[in-house]
C-alpha atoms as a PDB file:
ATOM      1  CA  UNK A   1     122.004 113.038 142.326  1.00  0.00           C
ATOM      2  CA  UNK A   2     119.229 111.706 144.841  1.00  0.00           C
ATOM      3  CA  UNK A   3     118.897 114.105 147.949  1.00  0.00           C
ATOM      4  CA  UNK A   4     120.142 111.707 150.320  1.00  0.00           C
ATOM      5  CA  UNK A   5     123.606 111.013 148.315  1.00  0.00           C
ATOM      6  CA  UNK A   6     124.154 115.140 148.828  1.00  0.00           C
ATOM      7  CA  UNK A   7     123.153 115.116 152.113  1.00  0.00           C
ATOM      8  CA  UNK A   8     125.742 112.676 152.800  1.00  0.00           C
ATOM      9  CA  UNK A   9     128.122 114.596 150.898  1.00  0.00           C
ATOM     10  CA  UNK A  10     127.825 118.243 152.434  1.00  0.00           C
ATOM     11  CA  UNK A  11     127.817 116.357 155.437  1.00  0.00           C
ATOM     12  CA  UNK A  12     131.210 114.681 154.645  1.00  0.00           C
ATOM     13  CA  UNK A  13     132.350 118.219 152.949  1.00  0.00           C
ATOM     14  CA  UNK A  14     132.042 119.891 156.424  1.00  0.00           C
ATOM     15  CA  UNK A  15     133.513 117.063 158.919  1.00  0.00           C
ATOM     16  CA  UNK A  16     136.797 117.295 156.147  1.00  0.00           C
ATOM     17  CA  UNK A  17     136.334 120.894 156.813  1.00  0.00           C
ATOM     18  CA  UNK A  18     135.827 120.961 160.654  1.00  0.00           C
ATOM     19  CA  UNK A  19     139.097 118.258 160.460  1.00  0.00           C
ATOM     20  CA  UNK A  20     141.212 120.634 158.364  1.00  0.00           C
ATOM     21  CA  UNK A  21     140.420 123.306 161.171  1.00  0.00           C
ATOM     22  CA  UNK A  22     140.731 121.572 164.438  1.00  0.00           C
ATOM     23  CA  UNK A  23     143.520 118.867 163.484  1.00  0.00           C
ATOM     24  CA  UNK A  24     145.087 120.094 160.308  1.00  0.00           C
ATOM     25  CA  UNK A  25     145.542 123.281 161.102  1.00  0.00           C
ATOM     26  CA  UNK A  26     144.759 124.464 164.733  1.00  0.00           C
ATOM     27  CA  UNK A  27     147.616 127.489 164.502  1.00  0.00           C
ATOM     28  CA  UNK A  28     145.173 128.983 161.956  1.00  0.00           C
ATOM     29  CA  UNK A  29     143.328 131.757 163.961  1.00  0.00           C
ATOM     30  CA  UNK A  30     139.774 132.767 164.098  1.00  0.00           C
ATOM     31  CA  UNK A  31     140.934 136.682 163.342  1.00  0.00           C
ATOM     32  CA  UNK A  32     142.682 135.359 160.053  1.00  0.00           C
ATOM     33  CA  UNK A  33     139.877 133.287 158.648  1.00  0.00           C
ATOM     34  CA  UNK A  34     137.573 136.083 159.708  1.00  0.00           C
ATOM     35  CA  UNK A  35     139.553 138.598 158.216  1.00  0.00           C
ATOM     36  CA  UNK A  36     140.542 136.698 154.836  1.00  0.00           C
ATOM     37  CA  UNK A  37     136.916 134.846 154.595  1.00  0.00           C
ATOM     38  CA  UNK A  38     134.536 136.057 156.296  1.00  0.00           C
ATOM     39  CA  UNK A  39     134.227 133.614 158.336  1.00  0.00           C
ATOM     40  CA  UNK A  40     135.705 131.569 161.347  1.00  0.00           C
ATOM     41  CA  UNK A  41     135.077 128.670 163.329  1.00  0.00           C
ATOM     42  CA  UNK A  42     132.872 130.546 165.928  1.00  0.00           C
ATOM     43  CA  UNK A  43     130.763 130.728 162.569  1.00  0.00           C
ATOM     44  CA  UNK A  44     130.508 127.573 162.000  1.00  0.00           C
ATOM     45  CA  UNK A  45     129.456 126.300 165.304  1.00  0.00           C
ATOM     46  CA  UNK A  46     126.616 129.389 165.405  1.00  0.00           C
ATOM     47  CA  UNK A  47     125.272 127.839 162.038  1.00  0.00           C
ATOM     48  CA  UNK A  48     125.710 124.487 162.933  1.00  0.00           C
ATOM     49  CA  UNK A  49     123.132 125.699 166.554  1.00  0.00           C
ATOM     50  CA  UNK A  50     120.827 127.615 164.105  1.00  0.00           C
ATOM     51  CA  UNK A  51     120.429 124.566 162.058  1.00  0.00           C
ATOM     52  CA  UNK A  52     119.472 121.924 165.197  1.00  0.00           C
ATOM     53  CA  UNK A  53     116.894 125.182 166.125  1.00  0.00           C
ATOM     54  CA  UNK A  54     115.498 125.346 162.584  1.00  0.00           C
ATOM     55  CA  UNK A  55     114.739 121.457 163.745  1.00  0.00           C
ATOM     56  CA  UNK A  56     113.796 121.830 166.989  1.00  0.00           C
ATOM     57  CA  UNK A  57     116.863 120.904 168.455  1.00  0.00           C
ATOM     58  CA  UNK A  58     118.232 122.409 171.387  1.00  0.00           C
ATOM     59  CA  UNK A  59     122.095 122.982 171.350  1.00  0.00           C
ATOM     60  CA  UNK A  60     123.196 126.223 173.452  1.00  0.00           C
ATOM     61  CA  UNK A  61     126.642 128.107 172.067  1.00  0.00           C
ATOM     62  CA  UNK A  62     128.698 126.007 174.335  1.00  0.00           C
ATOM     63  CA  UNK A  63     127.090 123.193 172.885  1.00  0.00           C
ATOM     64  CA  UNK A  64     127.745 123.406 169.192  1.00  0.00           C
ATOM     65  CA  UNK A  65     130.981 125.048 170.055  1.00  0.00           C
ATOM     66  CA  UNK A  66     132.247 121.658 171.695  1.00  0.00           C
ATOM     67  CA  UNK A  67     131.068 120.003 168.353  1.00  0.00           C
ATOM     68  CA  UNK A  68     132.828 122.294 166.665  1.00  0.00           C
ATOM     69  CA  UNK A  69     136.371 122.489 168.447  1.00  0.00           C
ATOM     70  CA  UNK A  70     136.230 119.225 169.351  1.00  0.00           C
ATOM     71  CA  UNK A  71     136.707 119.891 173.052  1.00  0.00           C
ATOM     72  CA  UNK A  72     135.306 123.194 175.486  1.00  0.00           C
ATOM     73  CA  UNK A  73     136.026 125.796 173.425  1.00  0.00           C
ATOM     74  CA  UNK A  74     138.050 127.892 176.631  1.00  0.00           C
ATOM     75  CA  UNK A  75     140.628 124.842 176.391  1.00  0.00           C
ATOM     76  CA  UNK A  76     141.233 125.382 172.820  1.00  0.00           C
ATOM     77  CA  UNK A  77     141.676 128.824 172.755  1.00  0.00           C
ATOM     78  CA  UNK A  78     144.204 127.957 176.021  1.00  0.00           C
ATOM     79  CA  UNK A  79     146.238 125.343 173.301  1.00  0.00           C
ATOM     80  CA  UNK A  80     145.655 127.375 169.959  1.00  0.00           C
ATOM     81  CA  UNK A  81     144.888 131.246 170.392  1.00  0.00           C
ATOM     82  CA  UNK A  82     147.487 133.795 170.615  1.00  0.00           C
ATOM     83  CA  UNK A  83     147.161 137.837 170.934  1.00  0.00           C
ATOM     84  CA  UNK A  84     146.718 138.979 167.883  1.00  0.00           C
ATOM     85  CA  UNK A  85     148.125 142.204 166.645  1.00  0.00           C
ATOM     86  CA  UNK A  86     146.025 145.768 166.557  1.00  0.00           C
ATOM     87  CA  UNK A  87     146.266 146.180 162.857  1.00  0.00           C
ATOM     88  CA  UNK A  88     144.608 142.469 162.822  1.00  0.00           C
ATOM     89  CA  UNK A  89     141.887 143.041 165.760  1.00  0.00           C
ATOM     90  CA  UNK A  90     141.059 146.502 163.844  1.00  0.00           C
ATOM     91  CA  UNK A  91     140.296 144.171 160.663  1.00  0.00           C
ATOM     92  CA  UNK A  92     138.739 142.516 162.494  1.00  0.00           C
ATOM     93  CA  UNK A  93     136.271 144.553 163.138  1.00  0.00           C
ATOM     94  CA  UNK A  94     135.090 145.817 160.068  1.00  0.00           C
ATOM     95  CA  UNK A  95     135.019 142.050 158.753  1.00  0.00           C
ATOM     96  CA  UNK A  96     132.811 141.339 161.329  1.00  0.00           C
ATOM     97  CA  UNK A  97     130.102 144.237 160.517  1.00  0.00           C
ATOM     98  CA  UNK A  98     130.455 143.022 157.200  1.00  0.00           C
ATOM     99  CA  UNK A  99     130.037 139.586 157.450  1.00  0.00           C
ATOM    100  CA  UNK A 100     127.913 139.046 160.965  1.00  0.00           C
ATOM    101  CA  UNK A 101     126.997 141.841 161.910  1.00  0.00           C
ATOM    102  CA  UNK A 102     125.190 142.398 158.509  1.00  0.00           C
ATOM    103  CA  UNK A 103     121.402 141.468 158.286  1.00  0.00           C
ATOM    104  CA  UNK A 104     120.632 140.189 154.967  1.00  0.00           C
END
């Protein structure tokens, strides 16, 4: 496989992804994909801005965010976000030292 052809697949990998997510399945919460995986969609929009740096793009966190959610991200988590639970939020936590808080 050519470069290009995967480029254009990872590419079409990550929109199915990012349309799983935001259309799919907005009711899934950040705190449970961080907790299960490791990651969430605030993730994904921080990689997707470290990639347009690594090229000399500028895209600020609200930015890539918007790309991400598909709208500002304070109206999604007004439509999608609810309170999550202490045991969660504590989870939480320690997922997030492990996974971004972590400097490889």
């Amino acid at each position: 496989m050519d470069d290009a052809t995967r480029t254009e697949l990872e590419a079409a990998a990550f929109r199915a992804l990012i349309d799983h997510l935001m259309v799919r399945r907005p009711e899934v919460q950040n705190i449970d994909l961080m907790n299960l995986g490791g990651f969430c969609r605030n993730c994904l929009s921080r990689w997707y801005q470290e990639a347009a740096a690594e090229r000399g793009i500028a895209l600020n966190k609200d930015q890539a965010r918007e790309i991400v959610y598909g709208m500002p991200y304070p109206d999604w988590v007004a439509l999608h976000q609810t309170e999550a639970s202490a045991e969660k939020k504590t989870a939480f936590e320690k997922a997030y030292a492990e996974n971004v808080g972590r400097k490889d």
